[in-house]
N, C-alpha and C. Protein backbone atom coordinates (compact mmCIF):
# COMPACT_ATOMS: atom_id res chain seq x y z
N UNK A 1 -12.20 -6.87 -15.05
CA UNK A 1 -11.25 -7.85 -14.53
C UNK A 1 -10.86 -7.47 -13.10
N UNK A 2 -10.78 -8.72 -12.11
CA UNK A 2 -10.08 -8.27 -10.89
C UNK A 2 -8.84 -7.48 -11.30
N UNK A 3 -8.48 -7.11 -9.73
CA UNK A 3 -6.86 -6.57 -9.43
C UNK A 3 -6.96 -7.56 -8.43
N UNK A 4 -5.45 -8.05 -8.22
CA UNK A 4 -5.19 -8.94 -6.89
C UNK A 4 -3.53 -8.05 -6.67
N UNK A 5 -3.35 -8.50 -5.40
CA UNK A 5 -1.79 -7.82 -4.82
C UNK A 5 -0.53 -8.90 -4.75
N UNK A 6 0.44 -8.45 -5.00
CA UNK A 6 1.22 -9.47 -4.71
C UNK A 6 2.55 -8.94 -3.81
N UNK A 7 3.05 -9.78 -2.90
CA UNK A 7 4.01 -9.31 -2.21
C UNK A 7 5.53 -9.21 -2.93
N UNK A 8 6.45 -8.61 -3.04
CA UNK A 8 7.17 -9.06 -3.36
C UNK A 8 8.35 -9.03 -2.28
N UNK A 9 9.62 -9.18 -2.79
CA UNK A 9 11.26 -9.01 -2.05
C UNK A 9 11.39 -7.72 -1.97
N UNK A 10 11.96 -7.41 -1.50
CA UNK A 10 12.30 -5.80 -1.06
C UNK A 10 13.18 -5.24 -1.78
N UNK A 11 12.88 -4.03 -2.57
CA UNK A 11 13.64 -2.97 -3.59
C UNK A 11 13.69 -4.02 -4.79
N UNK A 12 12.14 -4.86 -5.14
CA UNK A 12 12.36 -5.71 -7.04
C UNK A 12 10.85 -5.40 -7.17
N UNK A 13 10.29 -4.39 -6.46
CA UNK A 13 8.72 -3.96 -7.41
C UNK A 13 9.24 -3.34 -8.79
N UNK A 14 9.81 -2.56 -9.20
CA UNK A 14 9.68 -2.21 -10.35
C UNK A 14 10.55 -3.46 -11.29
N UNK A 15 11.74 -4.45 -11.06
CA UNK A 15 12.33 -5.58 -11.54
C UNK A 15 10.53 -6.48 -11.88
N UNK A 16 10.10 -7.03 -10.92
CA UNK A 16 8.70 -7.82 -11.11
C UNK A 16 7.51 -6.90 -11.74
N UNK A 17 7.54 -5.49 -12.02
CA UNK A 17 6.88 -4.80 -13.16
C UNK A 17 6.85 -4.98 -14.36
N UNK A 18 7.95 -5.08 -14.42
CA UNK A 18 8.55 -5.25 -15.64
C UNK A 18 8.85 -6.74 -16.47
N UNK A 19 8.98 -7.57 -15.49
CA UNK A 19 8.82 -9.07 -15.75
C UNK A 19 7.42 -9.01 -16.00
N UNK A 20 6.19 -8.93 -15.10
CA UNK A 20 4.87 -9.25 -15.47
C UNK A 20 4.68 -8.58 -16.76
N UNK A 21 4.97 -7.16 -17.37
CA UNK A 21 4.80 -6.54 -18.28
C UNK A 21 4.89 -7.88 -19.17
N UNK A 22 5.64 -8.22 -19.29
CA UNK A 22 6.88 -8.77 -20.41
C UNK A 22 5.69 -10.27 -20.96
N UNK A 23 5.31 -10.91 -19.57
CA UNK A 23 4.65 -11.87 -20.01
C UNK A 23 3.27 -11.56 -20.27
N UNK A 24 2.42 -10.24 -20.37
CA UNK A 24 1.53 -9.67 -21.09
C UNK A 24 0.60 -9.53 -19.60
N UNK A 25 0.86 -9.50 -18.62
CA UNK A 25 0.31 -8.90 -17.15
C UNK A 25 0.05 -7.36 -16.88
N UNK A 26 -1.65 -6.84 -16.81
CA UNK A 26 -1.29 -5.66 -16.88
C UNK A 26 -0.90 -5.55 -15.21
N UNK A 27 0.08 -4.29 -14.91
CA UNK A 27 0.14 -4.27 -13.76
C UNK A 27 -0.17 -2.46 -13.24
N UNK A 28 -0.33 -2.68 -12.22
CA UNK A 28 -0.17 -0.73 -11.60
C UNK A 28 0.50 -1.06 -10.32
N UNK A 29 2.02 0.13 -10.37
CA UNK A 29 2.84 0.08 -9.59
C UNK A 29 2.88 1.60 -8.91
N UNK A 30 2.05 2.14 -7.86
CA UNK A 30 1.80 3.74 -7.49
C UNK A 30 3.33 3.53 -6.69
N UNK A 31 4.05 4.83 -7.61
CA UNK A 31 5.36 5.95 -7.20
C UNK A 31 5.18 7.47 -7.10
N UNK A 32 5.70 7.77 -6.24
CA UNK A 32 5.65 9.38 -5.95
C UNK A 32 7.37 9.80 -6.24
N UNK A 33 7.48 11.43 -6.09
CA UNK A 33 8.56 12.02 -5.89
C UNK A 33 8.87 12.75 -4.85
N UNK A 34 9.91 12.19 -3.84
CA UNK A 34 10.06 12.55 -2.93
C UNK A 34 11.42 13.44 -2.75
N UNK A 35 11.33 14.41 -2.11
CA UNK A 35 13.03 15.44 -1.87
C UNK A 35 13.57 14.54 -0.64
N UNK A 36 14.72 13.59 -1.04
CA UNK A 36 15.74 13.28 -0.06
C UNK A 36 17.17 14.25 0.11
N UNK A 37 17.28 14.42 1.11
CA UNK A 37 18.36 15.26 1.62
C UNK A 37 19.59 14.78 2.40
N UNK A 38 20.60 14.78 1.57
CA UNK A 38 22.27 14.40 1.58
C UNK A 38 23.20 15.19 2.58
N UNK A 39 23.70 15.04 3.09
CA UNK A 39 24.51 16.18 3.36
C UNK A 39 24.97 17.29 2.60
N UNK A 40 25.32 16.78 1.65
CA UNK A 40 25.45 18.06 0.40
C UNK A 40 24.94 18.44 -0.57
N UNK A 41 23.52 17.74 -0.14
CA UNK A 41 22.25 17.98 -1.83
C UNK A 41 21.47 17.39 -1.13
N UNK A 42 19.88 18.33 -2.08
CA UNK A 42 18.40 17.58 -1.75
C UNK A 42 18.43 17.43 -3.22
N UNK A 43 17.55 16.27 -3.58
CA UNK A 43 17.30 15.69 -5.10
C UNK A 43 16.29 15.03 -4.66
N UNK A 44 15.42 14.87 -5.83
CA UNK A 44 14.33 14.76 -5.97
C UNK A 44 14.42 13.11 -6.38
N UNK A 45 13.56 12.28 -5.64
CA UNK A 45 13.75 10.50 -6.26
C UNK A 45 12.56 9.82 -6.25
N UNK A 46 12.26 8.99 -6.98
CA UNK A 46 11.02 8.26 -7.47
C UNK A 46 11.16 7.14 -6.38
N UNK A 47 10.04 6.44 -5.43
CA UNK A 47 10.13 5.80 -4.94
C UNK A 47 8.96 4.77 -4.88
N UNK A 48 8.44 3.83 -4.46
CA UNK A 48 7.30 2.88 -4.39
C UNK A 48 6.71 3.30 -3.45
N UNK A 49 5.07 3.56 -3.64
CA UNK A 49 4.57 4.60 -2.49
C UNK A 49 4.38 3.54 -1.43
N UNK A 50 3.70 1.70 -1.66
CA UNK A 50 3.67 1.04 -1.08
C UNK A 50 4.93 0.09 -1.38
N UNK A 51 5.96 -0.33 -0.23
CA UNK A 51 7.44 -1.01 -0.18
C UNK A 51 6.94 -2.64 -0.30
N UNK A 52 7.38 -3.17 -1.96
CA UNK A 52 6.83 -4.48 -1.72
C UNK A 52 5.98 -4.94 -2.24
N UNK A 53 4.99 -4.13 -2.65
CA UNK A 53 3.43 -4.45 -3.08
C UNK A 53 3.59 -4.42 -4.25
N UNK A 54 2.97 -4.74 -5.25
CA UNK A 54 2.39 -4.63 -6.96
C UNK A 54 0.73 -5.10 -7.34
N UNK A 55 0.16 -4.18 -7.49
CA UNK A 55 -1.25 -4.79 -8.26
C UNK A 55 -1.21 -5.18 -9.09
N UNK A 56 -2.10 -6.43 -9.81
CA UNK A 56 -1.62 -6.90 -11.12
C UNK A 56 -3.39 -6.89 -11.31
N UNK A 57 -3.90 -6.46 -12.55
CA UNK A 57 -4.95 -7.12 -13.17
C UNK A 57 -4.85 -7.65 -14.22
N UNK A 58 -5.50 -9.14 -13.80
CA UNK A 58 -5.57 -10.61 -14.92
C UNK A 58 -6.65 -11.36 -14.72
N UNK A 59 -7.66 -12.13 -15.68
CA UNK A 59 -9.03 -12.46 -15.38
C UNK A 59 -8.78 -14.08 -15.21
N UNK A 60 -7.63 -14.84 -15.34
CA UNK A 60 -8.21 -16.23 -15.06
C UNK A 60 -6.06 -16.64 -14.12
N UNK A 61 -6.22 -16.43 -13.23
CA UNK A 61 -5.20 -16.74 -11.81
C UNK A 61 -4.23 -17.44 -12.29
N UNK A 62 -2.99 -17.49 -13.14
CA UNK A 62 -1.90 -18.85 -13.60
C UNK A 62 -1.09 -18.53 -12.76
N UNK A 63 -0.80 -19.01 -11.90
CA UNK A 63 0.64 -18.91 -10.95
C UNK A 63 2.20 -19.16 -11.86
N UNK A 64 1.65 -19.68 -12.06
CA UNK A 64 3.49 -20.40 -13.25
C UNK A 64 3.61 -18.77 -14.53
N UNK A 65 2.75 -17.90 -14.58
CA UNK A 65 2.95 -17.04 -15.20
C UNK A 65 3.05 -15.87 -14.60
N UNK A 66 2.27 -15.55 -13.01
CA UNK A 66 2.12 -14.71 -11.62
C UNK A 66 3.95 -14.81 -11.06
N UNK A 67 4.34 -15.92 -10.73
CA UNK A 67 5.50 -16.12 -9.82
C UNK A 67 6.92 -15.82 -11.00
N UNK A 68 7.11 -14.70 -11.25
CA UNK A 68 8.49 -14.22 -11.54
C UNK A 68 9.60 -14.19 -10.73
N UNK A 69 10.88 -13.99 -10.64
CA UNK A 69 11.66 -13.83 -9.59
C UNK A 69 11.07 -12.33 -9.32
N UNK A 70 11.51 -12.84 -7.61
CA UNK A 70 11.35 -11.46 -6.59
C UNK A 70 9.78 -11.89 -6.35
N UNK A 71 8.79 -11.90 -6.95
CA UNK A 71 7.84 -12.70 -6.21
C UNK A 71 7.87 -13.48 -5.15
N UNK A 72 6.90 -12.89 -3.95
CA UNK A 72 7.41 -13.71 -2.77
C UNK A 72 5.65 -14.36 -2.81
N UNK A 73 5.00 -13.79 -2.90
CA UNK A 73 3.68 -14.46 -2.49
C UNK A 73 2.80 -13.88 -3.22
N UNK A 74 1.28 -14.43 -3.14
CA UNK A 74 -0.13 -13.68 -3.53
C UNK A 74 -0.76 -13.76 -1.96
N UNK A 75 -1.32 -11.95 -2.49
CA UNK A 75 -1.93 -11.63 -0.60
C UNK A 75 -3.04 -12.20 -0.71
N UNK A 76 -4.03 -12.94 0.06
CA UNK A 76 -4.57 -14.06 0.16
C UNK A 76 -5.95 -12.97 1.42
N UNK A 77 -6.60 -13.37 0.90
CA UNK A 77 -8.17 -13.70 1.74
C UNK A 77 -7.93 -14.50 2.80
N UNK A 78 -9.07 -14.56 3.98
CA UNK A 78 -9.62 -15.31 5.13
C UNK A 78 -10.48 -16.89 4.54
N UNK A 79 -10.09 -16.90 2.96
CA UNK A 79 -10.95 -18.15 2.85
C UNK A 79 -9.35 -18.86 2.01
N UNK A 80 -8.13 -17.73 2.16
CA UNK A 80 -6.85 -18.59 1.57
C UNK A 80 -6.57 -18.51 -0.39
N UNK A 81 -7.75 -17.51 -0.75
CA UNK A 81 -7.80 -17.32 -2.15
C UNK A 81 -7.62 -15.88 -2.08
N UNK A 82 -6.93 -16.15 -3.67
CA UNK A 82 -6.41 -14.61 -3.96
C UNK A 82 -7.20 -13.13 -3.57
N UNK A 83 -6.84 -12.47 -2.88
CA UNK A 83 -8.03 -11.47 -2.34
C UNK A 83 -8.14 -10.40 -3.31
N UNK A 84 -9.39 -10.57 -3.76
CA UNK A 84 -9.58 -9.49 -5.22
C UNK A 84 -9.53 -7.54 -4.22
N UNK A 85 -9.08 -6.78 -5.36
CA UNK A 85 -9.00 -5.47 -5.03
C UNK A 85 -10.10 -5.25 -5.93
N UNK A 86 -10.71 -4.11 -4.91
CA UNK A 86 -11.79 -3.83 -6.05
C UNK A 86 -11.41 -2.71 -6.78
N UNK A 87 -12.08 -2.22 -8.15
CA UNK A 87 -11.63 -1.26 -8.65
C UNK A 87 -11.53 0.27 -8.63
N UNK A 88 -12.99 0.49 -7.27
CA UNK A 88 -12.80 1.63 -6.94
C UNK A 88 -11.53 1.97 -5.99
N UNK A 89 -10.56 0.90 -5.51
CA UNK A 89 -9.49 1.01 -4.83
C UNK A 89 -8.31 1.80 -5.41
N UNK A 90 -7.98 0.83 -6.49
CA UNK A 90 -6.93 1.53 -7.87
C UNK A 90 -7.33 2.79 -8.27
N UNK A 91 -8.72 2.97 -8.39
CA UNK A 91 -9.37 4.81 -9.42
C UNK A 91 -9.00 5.54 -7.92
N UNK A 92 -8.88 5.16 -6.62
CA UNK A 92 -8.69 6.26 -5.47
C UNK A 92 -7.13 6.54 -5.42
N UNK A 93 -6.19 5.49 -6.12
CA UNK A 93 -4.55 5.41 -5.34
C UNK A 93 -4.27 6.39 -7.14
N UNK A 94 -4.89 6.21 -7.86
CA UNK A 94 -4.83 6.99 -8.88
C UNK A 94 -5.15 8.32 -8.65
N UNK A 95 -6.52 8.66 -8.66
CA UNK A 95 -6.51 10.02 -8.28
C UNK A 95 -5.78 10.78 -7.20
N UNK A 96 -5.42 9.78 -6.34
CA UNK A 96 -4.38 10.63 -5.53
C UNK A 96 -3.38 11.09 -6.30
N UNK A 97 -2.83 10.33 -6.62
CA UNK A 97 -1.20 10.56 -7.48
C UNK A 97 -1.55 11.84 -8.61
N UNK A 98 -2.68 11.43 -9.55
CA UNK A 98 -2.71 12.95 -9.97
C UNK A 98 -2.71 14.13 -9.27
N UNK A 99 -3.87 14.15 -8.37
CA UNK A 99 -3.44 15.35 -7.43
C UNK A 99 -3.00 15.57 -6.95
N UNK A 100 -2.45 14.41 -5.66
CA UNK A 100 -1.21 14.57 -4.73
C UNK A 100 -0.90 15.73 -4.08
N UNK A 101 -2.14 15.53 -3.11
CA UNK A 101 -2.40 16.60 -2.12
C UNK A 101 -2.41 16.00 -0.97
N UNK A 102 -2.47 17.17 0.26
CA UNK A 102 -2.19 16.51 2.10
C UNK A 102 -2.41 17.41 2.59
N UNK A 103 -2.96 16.66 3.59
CA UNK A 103 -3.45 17.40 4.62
C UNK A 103 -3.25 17.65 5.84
N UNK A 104 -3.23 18.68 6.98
CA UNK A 104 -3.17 18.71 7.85
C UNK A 104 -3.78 18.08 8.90
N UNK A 105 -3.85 17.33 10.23
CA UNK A 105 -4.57 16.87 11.10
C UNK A 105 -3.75 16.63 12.30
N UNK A 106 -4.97 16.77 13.41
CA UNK A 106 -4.35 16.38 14.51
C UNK A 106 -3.54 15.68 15.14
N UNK A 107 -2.68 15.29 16.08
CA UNK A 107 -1.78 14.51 16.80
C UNK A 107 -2.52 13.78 18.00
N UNK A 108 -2.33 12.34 18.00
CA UNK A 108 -3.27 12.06 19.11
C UNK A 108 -2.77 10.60 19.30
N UNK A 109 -2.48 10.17 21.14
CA UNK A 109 -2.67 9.11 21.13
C UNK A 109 -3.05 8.13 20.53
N UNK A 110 -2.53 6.72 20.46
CA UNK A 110 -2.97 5.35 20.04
C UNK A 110 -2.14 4.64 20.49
N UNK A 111 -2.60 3.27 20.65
CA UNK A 111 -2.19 1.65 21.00
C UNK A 111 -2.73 0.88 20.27
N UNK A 112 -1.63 -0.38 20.20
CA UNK A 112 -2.00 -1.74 19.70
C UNK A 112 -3.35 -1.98 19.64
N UNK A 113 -4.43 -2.54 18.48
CA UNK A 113 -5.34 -2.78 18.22
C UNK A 113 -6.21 -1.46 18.26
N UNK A 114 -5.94 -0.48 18.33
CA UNK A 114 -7.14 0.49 18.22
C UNK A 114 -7.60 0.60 16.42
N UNK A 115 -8.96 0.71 16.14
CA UNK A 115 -9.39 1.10 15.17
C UNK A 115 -9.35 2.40 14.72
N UNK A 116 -8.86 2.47 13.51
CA UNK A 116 -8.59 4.16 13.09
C UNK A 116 -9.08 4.86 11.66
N UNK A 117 -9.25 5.96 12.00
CA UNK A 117 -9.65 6.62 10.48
C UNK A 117 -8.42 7.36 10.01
N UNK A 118 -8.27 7.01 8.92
CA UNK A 118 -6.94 7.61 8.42
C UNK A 118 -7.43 8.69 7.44
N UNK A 119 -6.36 9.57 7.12
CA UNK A 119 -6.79 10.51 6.24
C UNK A 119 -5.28 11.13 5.76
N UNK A 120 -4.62 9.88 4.76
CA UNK A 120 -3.46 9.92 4.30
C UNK A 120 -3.41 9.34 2.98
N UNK A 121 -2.69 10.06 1.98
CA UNK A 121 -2.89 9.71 0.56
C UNK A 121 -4.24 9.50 -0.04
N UNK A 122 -4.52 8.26 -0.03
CA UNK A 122 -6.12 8.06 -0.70
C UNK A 122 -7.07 7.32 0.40
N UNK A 123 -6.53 7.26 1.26
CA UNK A 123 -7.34 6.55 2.34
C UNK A 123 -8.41 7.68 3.16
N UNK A 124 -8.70 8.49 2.71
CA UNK A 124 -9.24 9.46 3.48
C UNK A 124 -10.86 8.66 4.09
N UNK A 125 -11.02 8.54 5.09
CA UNK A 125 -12.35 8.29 5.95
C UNK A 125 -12.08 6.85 5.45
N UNK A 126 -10.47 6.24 5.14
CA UNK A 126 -10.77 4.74 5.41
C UNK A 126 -10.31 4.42 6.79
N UNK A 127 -10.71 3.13 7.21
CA UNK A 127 -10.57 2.84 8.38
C UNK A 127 -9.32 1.56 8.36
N UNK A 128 -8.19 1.29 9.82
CA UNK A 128 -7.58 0.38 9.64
C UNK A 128 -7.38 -0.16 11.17
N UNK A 129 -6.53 -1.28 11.19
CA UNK A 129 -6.23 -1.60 12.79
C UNK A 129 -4.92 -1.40 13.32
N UNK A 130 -4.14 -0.69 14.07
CA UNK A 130 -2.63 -0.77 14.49
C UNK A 130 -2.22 -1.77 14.82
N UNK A 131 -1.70 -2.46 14.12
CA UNK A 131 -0.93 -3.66 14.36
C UNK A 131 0.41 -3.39 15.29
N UNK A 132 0.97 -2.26 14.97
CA UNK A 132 2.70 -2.28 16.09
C UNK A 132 2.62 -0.74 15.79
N UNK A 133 2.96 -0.11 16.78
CA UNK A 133 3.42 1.03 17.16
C UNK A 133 5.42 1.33 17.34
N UNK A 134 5.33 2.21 16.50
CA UNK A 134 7.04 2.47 16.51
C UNK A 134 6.77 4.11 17.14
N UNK A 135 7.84 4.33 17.12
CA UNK A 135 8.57 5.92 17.52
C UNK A 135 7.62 6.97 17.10
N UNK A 136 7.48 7.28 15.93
CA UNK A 136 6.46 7.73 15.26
C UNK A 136 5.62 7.71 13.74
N UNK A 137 5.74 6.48 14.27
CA UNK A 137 4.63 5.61 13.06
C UNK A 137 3.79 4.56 13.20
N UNK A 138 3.08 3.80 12.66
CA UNK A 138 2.32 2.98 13.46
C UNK A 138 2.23 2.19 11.68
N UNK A 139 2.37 0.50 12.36
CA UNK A 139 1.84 -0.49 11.23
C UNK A 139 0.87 -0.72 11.43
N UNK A 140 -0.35 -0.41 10.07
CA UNK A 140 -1.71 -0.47 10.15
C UNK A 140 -1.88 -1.65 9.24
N UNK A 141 -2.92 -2.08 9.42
CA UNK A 141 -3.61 -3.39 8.54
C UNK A 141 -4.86 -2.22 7.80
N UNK A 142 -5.01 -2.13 6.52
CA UNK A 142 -6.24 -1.48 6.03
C UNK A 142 -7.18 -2.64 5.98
N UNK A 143 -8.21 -1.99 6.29
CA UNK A 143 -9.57 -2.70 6.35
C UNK A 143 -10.05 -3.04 4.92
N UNK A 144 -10.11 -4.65 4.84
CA UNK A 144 -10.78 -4.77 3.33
C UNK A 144 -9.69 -5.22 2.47
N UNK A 145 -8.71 -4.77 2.42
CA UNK A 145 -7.19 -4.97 1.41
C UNK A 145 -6.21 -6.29 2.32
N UNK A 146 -5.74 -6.13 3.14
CA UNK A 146 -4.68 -7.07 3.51
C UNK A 146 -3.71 -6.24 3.34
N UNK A 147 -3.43 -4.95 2.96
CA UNK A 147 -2.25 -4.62 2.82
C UNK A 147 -1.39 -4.05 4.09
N UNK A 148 -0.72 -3.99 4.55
CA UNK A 148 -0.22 -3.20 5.88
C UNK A 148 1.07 -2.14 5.54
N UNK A 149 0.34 -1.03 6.09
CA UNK A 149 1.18 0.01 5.45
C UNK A 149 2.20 0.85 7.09
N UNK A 150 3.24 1.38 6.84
CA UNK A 150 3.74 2.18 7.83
C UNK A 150 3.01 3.85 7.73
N UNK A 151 2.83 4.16 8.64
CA UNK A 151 1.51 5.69 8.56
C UNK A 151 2.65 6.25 9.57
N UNK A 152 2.52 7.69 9.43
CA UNK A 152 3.15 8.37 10.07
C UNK A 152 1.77 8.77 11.51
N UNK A 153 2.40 9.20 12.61
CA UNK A 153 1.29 9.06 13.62
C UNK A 153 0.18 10.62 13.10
N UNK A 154 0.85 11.36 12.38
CA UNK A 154 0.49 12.51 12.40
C UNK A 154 -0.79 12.54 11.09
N UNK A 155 -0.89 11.39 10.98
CA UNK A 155 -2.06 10.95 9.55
C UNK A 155 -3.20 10.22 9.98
N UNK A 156 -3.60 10.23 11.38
CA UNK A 156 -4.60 9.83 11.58
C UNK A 156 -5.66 10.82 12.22
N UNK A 157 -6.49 10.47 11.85
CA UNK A 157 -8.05 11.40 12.19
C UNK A 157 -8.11 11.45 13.37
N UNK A 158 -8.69 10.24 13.88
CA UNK A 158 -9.27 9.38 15.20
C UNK A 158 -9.30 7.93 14.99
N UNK A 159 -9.53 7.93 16.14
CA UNK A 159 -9.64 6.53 17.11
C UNK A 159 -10.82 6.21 16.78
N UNK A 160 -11.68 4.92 16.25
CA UNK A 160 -13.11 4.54 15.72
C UNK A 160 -13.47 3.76 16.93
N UNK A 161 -12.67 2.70 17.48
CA UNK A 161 -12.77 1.76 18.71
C UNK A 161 -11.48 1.72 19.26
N UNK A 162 -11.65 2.01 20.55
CA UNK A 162 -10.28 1.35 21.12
C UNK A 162 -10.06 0.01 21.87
N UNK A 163 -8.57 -0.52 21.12
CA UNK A 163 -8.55 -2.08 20.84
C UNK A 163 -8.92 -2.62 22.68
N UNK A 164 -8.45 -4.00 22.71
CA UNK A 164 -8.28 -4.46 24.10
C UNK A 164 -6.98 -4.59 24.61
């Protein structure tokens, strides 16, 4: 069966988990544990590794059973149809999370539109495009998915092409 992605509202991925559960949707929602630090405590908190996103695999597309509240959209293909994930995508965001390992790498220039190899979480030797550059992070478009993730600058390999 495909996986397709769906966008949702911000802080209701696990609320729309749990709704799709309910109406018999399998879904995969990748969370890590992260140490946030308080002024007067670090504690350990479960968070959504991607802000927004939910994979759902289902073999025949019902929207009236897809669109729960907090559902904002289905991420969509260049032809405007649901853009299938393939499955070696999910077995890579999986094996990360079991192992949930990182790595060290270089620091290096980039700008708007440059092509990049990332080598962060499960994306290792995937490639993406910088869509916006912040302070020190950069919004990437992954190649192939539609998904756009915030990367820290310090998670990229290299530069594959540099944009115009």
């Amino acid at each position: 069966m495909p996986w397709y992605l769906l966008y949702t509202k911000p802080k209701h991925e696990k609320k729309v988990e749990f709704l799709l559960n309910d109406v018999g949707i399998k879904t995969f929602l990748p969370t890590i544990i992260e140490r946030r630090k308080w002024s007067d405590r670090v504690k350990k908190v479960e968070r959504v590794l991607f802000s927004s996103y939910i994979f759902i695999d289902i073999e025949i597309f019902f929207y009236e059973l897809i669109f729960q509240p907090g559902v904002v959209r289905v991420i969509k293909d260049e032809n405007n149809k649901p853009r299938e994930i393939p499955e070696k995508i999910i077995h890579s965001i999986q094996g990360w999370l079991s192992e949930n390992k990182k790595k060290d790498v270089e620091v290096m220039t980039f700008k708007q539109g440059d092509s990049v190899e990332l080598d962060t979480l499960f994306f290792q030797a995937k490639h993406g495009i910088i869509e916006r550059v912040k302070k020190d992070e950069f919004i990437i478009l992954l190649e192939g998915t539609g998904i756009k993730l915030s990367i820290a600058k310090e998670k990229i390999i290299r530069v594959v092409n540099k944009g115009k």
